[in-house]
C-alpha atoms as a PDB file:
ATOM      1  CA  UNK A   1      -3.615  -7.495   9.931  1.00  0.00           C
ATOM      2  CA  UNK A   2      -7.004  -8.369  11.576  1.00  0.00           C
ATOM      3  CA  UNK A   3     -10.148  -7.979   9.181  1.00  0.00           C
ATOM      4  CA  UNK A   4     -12.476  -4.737   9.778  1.00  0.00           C
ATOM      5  CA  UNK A   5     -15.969  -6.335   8.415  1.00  0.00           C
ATOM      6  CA  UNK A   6     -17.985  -9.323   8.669  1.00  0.00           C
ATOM      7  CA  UNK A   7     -18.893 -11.461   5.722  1.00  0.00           C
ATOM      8  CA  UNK A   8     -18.666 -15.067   4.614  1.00  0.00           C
ATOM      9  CA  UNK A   9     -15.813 -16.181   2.568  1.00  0.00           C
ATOM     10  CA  UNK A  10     -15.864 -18.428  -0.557  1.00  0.00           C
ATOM     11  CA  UNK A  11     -12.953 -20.129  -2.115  1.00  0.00           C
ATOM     12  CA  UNK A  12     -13.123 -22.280  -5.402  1.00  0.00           C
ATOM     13  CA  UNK A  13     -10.702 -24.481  -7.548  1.00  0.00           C
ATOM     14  CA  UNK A  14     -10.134 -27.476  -9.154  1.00  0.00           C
ATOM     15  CA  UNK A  15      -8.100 -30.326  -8.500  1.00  0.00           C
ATOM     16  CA  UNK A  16      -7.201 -33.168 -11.004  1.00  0.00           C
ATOM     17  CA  UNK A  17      -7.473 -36.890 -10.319  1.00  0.00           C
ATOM     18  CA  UNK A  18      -4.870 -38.754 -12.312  1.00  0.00           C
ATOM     19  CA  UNK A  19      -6.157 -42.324 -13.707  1.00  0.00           C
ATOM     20  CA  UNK A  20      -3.933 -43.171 -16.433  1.00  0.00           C
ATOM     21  CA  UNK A  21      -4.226 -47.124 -16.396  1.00  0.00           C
ATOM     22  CA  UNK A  22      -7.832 -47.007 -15.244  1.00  0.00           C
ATOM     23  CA  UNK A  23      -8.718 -48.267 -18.891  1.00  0.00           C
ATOM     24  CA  UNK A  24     -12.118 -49.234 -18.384  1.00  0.00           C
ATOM     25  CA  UNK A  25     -12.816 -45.727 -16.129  1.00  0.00           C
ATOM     26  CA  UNK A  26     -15.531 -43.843 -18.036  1.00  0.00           C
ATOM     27  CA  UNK A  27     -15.287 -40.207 -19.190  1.00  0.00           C
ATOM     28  CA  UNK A  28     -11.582 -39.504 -19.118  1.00  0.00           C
ATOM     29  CA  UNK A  29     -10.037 -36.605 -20.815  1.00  0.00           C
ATOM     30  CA  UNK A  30      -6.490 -34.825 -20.094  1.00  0.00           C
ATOM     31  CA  UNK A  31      -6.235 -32.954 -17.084  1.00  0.00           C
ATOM     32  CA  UNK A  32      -3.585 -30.285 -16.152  1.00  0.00           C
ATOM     33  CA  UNK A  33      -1.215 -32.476 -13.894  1.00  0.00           C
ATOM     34  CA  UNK A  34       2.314 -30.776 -12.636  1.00  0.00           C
ATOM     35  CA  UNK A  35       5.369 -33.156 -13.676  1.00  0.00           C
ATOM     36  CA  UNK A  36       8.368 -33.347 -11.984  1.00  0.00           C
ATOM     37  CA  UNK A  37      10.421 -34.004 -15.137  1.00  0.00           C
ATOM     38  CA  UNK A  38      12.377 -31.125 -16.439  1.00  0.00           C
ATOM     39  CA  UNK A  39      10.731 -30.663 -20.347  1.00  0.00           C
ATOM     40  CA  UNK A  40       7.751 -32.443 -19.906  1.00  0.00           C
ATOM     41  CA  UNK A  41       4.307 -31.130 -19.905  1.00  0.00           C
ATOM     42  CA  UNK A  42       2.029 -30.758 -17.016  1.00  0.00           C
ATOM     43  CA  UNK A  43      -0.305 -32.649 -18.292  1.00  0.00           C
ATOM     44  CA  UNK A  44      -2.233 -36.453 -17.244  1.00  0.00           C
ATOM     45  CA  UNK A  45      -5.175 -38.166 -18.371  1.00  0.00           C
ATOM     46  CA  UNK A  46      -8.150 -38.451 -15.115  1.00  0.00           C
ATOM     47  CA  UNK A  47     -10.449 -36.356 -14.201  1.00  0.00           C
ATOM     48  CA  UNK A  48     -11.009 -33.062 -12.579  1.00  0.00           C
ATOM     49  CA  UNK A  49     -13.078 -32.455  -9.509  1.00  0.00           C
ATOM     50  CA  UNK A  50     -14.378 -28.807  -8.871  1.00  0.00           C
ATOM     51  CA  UNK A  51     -14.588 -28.177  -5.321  1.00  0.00           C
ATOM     52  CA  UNK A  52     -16.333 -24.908  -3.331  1.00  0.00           C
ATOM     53  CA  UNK A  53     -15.095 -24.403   0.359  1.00  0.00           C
ATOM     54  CA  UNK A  54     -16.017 -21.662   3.173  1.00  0.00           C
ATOM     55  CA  UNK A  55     -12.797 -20.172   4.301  1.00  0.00           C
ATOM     56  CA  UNK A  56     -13.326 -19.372   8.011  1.00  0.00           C
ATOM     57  CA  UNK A  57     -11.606 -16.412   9.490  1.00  0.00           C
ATOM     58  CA  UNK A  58      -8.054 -17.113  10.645  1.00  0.00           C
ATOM     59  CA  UNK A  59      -8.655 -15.568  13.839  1.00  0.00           C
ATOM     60  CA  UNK A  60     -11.202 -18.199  15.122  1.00  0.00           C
ATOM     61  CA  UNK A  61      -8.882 -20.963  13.694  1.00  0.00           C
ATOM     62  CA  UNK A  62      -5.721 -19.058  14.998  1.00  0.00           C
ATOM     63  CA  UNK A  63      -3.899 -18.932  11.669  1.00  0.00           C
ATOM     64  CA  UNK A  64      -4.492 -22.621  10.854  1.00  0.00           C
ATOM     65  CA  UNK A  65      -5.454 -22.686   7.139  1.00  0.00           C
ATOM     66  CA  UNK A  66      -8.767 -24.796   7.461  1.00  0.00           C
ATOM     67  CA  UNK A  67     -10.778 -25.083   5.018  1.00  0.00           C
ATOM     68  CA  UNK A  68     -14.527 -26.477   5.011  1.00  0.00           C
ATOM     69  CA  UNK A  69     -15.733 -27.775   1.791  1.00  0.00           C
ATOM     70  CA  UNK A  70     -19.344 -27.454   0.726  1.00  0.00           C
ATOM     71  CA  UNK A  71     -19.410 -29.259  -2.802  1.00  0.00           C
ATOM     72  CA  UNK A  72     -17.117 -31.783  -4.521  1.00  0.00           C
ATOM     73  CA  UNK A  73     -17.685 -32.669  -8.035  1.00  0.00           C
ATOM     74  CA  UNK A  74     -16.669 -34.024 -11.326  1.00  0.00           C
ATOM     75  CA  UNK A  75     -15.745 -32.183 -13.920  1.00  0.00           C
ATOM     76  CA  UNK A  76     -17.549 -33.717 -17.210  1.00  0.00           C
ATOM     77  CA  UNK A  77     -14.848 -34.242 -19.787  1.00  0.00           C
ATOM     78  CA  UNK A  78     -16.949 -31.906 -22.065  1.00  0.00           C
ATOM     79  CA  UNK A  79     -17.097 -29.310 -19.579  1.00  0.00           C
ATOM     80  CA  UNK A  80     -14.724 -26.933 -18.300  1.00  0.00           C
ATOM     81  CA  UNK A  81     -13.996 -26.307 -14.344  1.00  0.00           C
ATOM     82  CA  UNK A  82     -15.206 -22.977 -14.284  1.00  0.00           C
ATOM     83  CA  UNK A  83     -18.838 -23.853 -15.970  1.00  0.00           C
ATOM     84  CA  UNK A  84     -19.221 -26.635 -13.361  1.00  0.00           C
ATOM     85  CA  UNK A  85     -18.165 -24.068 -10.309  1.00  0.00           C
ATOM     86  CA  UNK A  86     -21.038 -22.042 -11.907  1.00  0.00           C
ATOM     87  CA  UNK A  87     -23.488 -24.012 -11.010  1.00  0.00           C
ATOM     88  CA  UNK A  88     -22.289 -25.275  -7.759  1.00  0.00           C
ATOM     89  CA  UNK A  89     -22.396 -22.172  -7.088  1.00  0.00           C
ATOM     90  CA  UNK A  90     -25.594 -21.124  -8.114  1.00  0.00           C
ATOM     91  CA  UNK A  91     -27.060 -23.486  -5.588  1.00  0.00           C
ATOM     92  CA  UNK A  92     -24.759 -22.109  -2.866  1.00  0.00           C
ATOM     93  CA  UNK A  93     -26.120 -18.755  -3.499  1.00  0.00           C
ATOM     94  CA  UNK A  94     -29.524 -20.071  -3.270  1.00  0.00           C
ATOM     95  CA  UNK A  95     -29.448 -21.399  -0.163  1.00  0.00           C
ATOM     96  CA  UNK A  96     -31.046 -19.434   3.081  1.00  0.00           C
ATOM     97  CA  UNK A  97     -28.031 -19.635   4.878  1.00  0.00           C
ATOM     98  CA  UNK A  98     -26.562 -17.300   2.625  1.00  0.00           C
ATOM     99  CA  UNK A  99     -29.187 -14.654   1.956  1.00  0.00           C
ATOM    100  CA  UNK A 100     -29.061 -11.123   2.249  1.00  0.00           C
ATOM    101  CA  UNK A 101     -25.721 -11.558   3.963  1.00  0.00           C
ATOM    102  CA  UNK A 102     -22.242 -10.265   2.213  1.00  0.00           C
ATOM    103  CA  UNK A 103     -20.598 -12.799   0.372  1.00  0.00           C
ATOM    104  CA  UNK A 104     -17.225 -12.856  -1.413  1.00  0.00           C
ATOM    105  CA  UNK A 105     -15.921 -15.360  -3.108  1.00  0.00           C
ATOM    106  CA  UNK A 106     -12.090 -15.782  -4.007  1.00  0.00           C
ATOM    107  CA  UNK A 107     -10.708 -17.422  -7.129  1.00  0.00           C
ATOM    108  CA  UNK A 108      -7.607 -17.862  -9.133  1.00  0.00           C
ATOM    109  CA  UNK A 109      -7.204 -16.800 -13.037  1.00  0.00           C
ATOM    110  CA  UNK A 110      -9.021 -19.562 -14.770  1.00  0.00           C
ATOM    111  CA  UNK A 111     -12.460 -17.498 -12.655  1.00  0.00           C
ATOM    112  CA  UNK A 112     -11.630 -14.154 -14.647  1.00  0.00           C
ATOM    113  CA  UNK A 113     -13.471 -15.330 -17.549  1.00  0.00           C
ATOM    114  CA  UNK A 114     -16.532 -13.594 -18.781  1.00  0.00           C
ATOM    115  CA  UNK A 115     -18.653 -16.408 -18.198  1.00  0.00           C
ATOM    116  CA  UNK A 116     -17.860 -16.709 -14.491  1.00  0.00           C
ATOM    117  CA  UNK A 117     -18.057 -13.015 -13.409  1.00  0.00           C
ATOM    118  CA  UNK A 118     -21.326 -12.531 -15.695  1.00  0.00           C
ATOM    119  CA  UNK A 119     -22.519 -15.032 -14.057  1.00  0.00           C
ATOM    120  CA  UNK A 120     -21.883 -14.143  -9.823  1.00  0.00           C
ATOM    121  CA  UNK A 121     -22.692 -10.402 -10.816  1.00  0.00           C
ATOM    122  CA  UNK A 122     -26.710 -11.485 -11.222  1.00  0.00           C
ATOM    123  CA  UNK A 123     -26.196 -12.177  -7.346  1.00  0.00           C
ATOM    124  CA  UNK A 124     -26.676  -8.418  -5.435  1.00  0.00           C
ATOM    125  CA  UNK A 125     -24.763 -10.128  -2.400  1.00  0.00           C
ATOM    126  CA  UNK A 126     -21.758 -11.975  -3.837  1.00  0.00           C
ATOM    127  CA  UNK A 127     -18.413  -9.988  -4.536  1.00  0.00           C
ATOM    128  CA  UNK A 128     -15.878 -11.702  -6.740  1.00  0.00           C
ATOM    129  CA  UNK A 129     -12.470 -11.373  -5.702  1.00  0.00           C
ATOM    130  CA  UNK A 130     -10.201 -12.826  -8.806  1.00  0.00           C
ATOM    131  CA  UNK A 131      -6.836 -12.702  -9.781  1.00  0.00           C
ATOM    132  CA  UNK A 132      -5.744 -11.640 -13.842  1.00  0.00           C
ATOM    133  CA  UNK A 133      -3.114 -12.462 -16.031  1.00  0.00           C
ATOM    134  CA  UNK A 134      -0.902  -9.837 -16.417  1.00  0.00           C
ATOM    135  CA  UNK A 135      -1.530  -9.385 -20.231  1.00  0.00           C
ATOM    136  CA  UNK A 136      -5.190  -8.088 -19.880  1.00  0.00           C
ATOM    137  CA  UNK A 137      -6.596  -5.180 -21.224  1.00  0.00           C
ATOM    138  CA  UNK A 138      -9.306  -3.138 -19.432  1.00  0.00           C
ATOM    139  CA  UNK A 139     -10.490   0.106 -19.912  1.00  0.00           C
ATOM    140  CA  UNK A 140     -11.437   3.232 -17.887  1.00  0.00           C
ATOM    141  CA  UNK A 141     -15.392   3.848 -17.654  1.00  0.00           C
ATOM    142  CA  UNK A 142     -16.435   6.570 -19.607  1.00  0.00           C
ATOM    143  CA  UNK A 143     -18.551   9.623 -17.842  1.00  0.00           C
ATOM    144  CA  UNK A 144     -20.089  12.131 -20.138  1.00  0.00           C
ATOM    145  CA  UNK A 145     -19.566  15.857 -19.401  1.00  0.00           C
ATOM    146  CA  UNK A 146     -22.829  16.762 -18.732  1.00  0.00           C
ATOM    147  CA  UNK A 147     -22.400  19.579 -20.464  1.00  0.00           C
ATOM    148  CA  UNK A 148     -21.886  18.332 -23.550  1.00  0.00           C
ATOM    149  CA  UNK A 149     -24.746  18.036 -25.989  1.00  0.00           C
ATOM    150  CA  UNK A 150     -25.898  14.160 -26.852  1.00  0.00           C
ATOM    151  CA  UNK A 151     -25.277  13.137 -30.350  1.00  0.00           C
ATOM    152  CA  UNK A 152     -26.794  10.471 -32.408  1.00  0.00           C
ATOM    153  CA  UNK A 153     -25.575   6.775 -32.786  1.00  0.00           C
ATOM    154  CA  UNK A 154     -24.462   4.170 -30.547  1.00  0.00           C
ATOM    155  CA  UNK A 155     -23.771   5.533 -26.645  1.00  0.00           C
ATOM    156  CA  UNK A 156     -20.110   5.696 -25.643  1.00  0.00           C
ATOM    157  CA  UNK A 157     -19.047   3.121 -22.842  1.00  0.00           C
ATOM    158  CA  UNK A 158     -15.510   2.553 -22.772  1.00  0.00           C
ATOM    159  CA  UNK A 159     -12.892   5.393 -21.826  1.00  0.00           C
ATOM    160  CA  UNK A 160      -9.412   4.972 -22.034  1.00  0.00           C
ATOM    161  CA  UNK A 161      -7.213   1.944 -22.652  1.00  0.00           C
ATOM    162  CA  UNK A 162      -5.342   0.580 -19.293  1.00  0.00           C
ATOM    163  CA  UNK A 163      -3.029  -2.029 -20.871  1.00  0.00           C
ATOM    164  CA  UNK A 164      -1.644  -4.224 -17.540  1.00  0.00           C
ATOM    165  CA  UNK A 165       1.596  -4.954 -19.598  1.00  0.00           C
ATOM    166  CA  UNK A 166       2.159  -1.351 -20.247  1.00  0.00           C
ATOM    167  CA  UNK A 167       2.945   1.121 -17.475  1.00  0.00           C
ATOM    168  CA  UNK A 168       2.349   4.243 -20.422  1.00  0.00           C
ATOM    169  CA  UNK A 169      -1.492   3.374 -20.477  1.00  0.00           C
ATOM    170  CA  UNK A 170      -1.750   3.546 -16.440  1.00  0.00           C
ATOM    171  CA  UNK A 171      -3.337   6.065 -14.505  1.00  0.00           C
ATOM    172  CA  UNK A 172      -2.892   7.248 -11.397  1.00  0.00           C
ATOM    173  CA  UNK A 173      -4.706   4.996  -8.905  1.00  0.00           C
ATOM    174  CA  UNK A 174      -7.330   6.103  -7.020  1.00  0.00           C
ATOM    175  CA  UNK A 175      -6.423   4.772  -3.843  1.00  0.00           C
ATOM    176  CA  UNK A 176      -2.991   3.481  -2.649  1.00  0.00           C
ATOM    177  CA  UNK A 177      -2.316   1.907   0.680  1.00  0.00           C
ATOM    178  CA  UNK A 178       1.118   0.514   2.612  1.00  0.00           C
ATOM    179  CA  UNK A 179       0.808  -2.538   5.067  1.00  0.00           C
ATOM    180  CA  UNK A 180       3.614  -3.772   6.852  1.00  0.00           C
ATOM    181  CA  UNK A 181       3.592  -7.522   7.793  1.00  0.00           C
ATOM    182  CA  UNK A 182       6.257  -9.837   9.198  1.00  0.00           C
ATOM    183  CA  UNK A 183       6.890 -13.121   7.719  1.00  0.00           C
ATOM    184  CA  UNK A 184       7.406 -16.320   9.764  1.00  0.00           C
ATOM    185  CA  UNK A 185      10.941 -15.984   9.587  1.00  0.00           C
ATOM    186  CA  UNK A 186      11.070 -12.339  10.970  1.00  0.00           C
ATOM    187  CA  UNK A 187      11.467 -10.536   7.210  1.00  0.00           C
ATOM    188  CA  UNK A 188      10.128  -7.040   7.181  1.00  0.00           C
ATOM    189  CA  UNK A 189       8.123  -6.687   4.193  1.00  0.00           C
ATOM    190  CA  UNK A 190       5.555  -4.045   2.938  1.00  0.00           C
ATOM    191  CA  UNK A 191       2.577  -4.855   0.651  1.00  0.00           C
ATOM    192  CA  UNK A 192       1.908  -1.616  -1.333  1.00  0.00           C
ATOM    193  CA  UNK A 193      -2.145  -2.027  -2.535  1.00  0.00           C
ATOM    194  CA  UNK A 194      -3.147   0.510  -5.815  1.00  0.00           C
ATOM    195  CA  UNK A 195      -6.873   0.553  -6.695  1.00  0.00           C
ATOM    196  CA  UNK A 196      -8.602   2.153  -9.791  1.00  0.00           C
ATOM    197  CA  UNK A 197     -12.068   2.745  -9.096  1.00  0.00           C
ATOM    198  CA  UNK A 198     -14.796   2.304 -11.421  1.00  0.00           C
ATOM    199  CA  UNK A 199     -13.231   0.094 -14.639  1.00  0.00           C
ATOM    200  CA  UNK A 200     -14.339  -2.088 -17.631  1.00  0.00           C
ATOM    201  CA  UNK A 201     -14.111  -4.949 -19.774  1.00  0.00           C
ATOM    202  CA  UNK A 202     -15.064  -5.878 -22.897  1.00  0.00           C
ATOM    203  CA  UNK A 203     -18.369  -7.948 -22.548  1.00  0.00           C
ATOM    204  CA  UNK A 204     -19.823 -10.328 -25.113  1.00  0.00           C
ATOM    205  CA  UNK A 205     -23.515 -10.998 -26.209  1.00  0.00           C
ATOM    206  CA  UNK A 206     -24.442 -12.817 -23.494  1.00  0.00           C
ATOM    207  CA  UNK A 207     -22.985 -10.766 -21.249  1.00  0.00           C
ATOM    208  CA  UNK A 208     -22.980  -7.140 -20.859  1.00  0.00           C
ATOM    209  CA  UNK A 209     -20.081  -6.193 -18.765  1.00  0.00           C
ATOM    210  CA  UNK A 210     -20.460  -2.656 -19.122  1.00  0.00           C
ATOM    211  CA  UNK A 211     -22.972  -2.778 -17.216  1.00  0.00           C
ATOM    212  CA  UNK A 212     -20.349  -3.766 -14.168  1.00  0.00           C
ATOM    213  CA  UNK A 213     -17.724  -1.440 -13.336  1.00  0.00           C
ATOM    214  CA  UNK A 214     -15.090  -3.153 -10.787  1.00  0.00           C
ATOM    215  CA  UNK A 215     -12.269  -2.633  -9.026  1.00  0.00           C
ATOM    216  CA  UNK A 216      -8.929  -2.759 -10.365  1.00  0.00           C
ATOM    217  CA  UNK A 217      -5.908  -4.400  -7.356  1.00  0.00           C
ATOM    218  CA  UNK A 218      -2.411  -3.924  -8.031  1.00  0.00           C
ATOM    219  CA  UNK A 219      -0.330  -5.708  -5.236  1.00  0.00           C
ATOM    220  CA  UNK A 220       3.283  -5.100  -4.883  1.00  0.00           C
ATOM    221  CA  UNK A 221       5.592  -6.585  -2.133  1.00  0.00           C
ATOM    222  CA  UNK A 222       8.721  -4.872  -1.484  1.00  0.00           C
ATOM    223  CA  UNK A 223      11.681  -5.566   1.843  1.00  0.00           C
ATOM    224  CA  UNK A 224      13.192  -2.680   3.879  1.00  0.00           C
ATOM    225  CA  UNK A 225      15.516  -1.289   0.606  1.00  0.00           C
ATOM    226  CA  UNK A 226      12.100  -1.215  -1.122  1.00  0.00           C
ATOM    227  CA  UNK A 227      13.379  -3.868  -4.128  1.00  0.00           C
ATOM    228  CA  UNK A 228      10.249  -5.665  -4.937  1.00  0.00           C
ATOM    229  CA  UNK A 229      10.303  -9.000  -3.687  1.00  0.00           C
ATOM    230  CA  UNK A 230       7.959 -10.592  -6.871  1.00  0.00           C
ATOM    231  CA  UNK A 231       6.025  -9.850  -9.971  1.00  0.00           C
ATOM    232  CA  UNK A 232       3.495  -7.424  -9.463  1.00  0.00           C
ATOM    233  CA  UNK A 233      -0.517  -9.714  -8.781  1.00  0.00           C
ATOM    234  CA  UNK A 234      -3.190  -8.194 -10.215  1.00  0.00           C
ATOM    235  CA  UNK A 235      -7.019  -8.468  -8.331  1.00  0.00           C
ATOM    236  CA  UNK A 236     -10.293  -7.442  -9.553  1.00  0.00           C
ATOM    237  CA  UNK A 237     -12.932  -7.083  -7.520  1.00  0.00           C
ATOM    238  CA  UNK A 238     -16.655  -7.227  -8.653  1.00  0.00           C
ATOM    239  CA  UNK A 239     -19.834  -6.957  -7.889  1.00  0.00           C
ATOM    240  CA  UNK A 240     -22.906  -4.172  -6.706  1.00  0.00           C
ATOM    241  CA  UNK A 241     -21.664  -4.487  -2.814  1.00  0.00           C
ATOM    242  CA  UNK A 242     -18.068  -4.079  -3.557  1.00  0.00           C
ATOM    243  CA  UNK A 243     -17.162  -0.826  -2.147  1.00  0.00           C
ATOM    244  CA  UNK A 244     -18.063  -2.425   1.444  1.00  0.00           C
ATOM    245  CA  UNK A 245     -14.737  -3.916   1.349  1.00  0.00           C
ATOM    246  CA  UNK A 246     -11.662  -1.899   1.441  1.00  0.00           C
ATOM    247  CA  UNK A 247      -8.448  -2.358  -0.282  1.00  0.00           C
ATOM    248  CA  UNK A 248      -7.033  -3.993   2.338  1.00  0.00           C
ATOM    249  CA  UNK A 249      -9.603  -6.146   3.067  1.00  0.00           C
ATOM    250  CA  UNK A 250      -9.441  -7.834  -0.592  1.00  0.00           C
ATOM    251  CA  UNK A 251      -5.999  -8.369  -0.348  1.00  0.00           C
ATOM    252  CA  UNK A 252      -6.533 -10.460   2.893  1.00  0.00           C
ATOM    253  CA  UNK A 253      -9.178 -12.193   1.726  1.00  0.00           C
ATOM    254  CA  UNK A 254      -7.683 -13.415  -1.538  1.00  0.00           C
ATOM    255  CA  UNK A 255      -4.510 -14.504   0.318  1.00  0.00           C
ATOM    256  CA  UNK A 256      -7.342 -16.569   2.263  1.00  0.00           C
ATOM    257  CA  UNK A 257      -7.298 -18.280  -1.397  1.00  0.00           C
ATOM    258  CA  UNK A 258      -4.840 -20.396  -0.158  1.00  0.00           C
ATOM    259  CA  UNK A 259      -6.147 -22.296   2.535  1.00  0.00           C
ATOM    260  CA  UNK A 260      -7.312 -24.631  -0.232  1.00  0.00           C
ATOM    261  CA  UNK A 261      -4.044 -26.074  -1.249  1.00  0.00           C
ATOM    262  CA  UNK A 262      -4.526 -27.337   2.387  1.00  0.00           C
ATOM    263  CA  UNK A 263      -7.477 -28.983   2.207  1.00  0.00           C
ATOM    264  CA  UNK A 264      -6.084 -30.839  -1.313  1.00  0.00           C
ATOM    265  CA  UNK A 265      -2.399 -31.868   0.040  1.00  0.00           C
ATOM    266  CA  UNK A 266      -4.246 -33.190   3.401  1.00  0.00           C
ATOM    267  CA  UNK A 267      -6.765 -34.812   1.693  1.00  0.00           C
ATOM    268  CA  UNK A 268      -4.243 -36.359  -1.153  1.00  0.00           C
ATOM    269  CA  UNK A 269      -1.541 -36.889   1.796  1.00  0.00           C
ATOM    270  CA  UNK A 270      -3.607 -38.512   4.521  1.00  0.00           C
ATOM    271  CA  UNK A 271      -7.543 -39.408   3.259  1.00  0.00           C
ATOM    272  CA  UNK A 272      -6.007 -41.177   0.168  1.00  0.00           C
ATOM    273  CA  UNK A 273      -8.721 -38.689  -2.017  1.00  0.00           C
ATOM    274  CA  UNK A 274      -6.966 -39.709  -5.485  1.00  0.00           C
ATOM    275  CA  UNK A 275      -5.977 -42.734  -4.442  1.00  0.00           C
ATOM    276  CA  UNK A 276      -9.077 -44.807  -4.634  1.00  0.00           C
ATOM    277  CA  UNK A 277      -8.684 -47.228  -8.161  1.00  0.00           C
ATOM    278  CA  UNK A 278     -11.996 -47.932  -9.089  1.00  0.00           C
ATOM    279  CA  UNK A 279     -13.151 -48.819 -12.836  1.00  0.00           C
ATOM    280  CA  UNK A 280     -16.528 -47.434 -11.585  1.00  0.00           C
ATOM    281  CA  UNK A 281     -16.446 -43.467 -12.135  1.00  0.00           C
ATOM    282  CA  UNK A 282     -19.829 -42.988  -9.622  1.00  0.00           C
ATOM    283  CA  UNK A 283     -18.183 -45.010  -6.877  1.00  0.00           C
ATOM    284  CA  UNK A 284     -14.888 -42.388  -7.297  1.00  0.00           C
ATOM    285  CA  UNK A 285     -17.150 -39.371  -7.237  1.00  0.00           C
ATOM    286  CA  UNK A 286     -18.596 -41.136  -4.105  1.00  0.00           C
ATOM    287  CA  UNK A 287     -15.179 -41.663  -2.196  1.00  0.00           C
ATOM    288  CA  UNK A 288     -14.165 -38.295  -3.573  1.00  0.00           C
ATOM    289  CA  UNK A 289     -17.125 -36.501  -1.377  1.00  0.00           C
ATOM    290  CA  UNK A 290     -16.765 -39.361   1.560  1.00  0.00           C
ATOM    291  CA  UNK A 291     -13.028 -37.913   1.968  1.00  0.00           C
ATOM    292  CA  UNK A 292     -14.278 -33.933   1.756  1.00  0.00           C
ATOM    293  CA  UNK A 293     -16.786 -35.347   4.964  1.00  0.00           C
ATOM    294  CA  UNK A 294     -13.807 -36.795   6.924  1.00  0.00           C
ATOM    295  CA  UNK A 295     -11.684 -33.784   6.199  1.00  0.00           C
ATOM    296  CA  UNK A 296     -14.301 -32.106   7.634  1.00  0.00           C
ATOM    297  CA  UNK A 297     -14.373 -34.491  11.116  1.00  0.00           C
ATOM    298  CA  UNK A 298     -10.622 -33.261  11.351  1.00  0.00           C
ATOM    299  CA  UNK A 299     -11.586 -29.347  11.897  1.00  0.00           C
ATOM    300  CA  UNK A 300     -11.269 -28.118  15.670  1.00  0.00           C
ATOM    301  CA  UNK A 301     -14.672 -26.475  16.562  1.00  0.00           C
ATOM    302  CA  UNK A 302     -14.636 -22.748  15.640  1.00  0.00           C
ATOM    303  CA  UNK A 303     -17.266 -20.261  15.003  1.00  0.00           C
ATOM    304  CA  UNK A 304     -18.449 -19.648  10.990  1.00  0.00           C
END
């Protein structure tokens, strides 16, 4: 599958930074940390480090998952990950290099929220590619018959109820596509993509999401006897330039997603980016960013 459009492609996430014995380490909090114990939580006490990349396209680094990372930093123990990728973000979007130019950027759950998305829909050129749990509720946009006669109160916004847990509230989609692919190991597989045009969800005070229809993603994979191979993934995609990308294109770009768990395992692996045991929380924020430069000495030359 090679892409059909040019844009520049944003991936964000967080990664934690275990320091349990680092008693005299300022500003430490508990971090979501996977355990290898059968029972016991996924949990640690560190810090977090929110970290932006550009993902370049897999056809100038032939299918090697590079990743380039633009902005490393802390996560205040006060602070969730998501409000400090807003403003790392914020001065991506700022920057010349970036204006007037399409940009998507490509996030896991934890981005869904409200306060992400209400935030990267104030910027006309960014288009928000995020996966959603599969409990969420959204709702159909509602369109007036224009000839119906206005009546007093409160304008309607919200049309019917699409219920992701519930196949009875569904639709049909708008747009459905099939895309064969071959896995590494020679597996025929086909990746069935549904789209509903033009939904909602509930906004809050501070942020009016009616005022931002999206795109609705169902993914499906399914082999040659057409079982399906895992859960259904659910996508949304958002923003005022969003109908530049096709169906197919958001699916390839949020696989993209991925290329990050690269950059983290290389960088934990071989740069030694967690493993730096200073008591001085400034000097690991330092040697945090000084490994994010030398992962970035280790990327083949390859147009952006």
């Amino acid at each position: 599958m090679e892409k059909l459009f040019q844009q520049t492609l944003f991936g964000i996430d967080t990664t934690p930074c275990p320091r349990p014995f680092a008693e005299t380490l300022a500003d430490k909090t508990f971090i979501h940390y996977p355990n290898p114990i059968k029972g016991n939580k996924p949990i640690n006490i560190g810090h977090c480090y929110s970290v932006v990349c550009a993902l370049p396209d897999q056809i100038d680094t032939e299918k090697v998952p590079w990743a380039v990372p633009l902005s490393g930093e802390r996560v205040p123990s006060k602070h969730k990950g998501v409000n400090q990728g807003n403003q790392q973000l914020k001065k991506i979007w700022q920057s010349s290099l970036f204006s007037d130019k399409l940009s998507v950027l490509v996030a896991d759950s934890d981005y869904s929220q409200k306060d992400v998305i209400g935030e990267q829909v104030k910027h006309e050129d960014v288009v928000t590619i995020t996966r959603v749990r599969s409990d969420r509720v959204f709702y159909r946009q509602f369109i007036r018959d224009p000839n119906q006669a206005k009546t007093s109160g409160h304008p309607r916004w919200y049309g019917d109820k699409f219920d992701l847990k519930d196949d009875q509230t569904w639709t049909e989609p708008d747009e459905v596509h099939h895309v064969p692919f071959t896995t590494k190991k020679g597996r025929q597989l086909t990746v069935t993509i549904s789209g509903w045009k033009q939904m909602l969800m509930r906004g809050t005070k501070n942020y009016k999401m009616n005022n931002h229809p999206f795109t609705l993603l169902q993914i499906v994979v399914r082999d040659q006897e057409r079982n399906s191979i895992w859960k259904p993934m659910w996508l949304i995609v958002i923003g005022s330039r969003r109908d530049e990308l096709s169906l197919v294109d958001c699916y390839q770009c949020y696989r993209q997603r991925y290329d990050m768990e690269h950059l983290f395992r290389f960088g934990k692996q071989r740069l030694l980016m967690t493993s730096y045991l200073t008591p001085d929380v400034h000097h690991e924020e330092n040697w945090l960013k000084l490994t994010l430069l030398s992962y970035v000495t280790q990327i083949p030359h390859f147009k952006m």
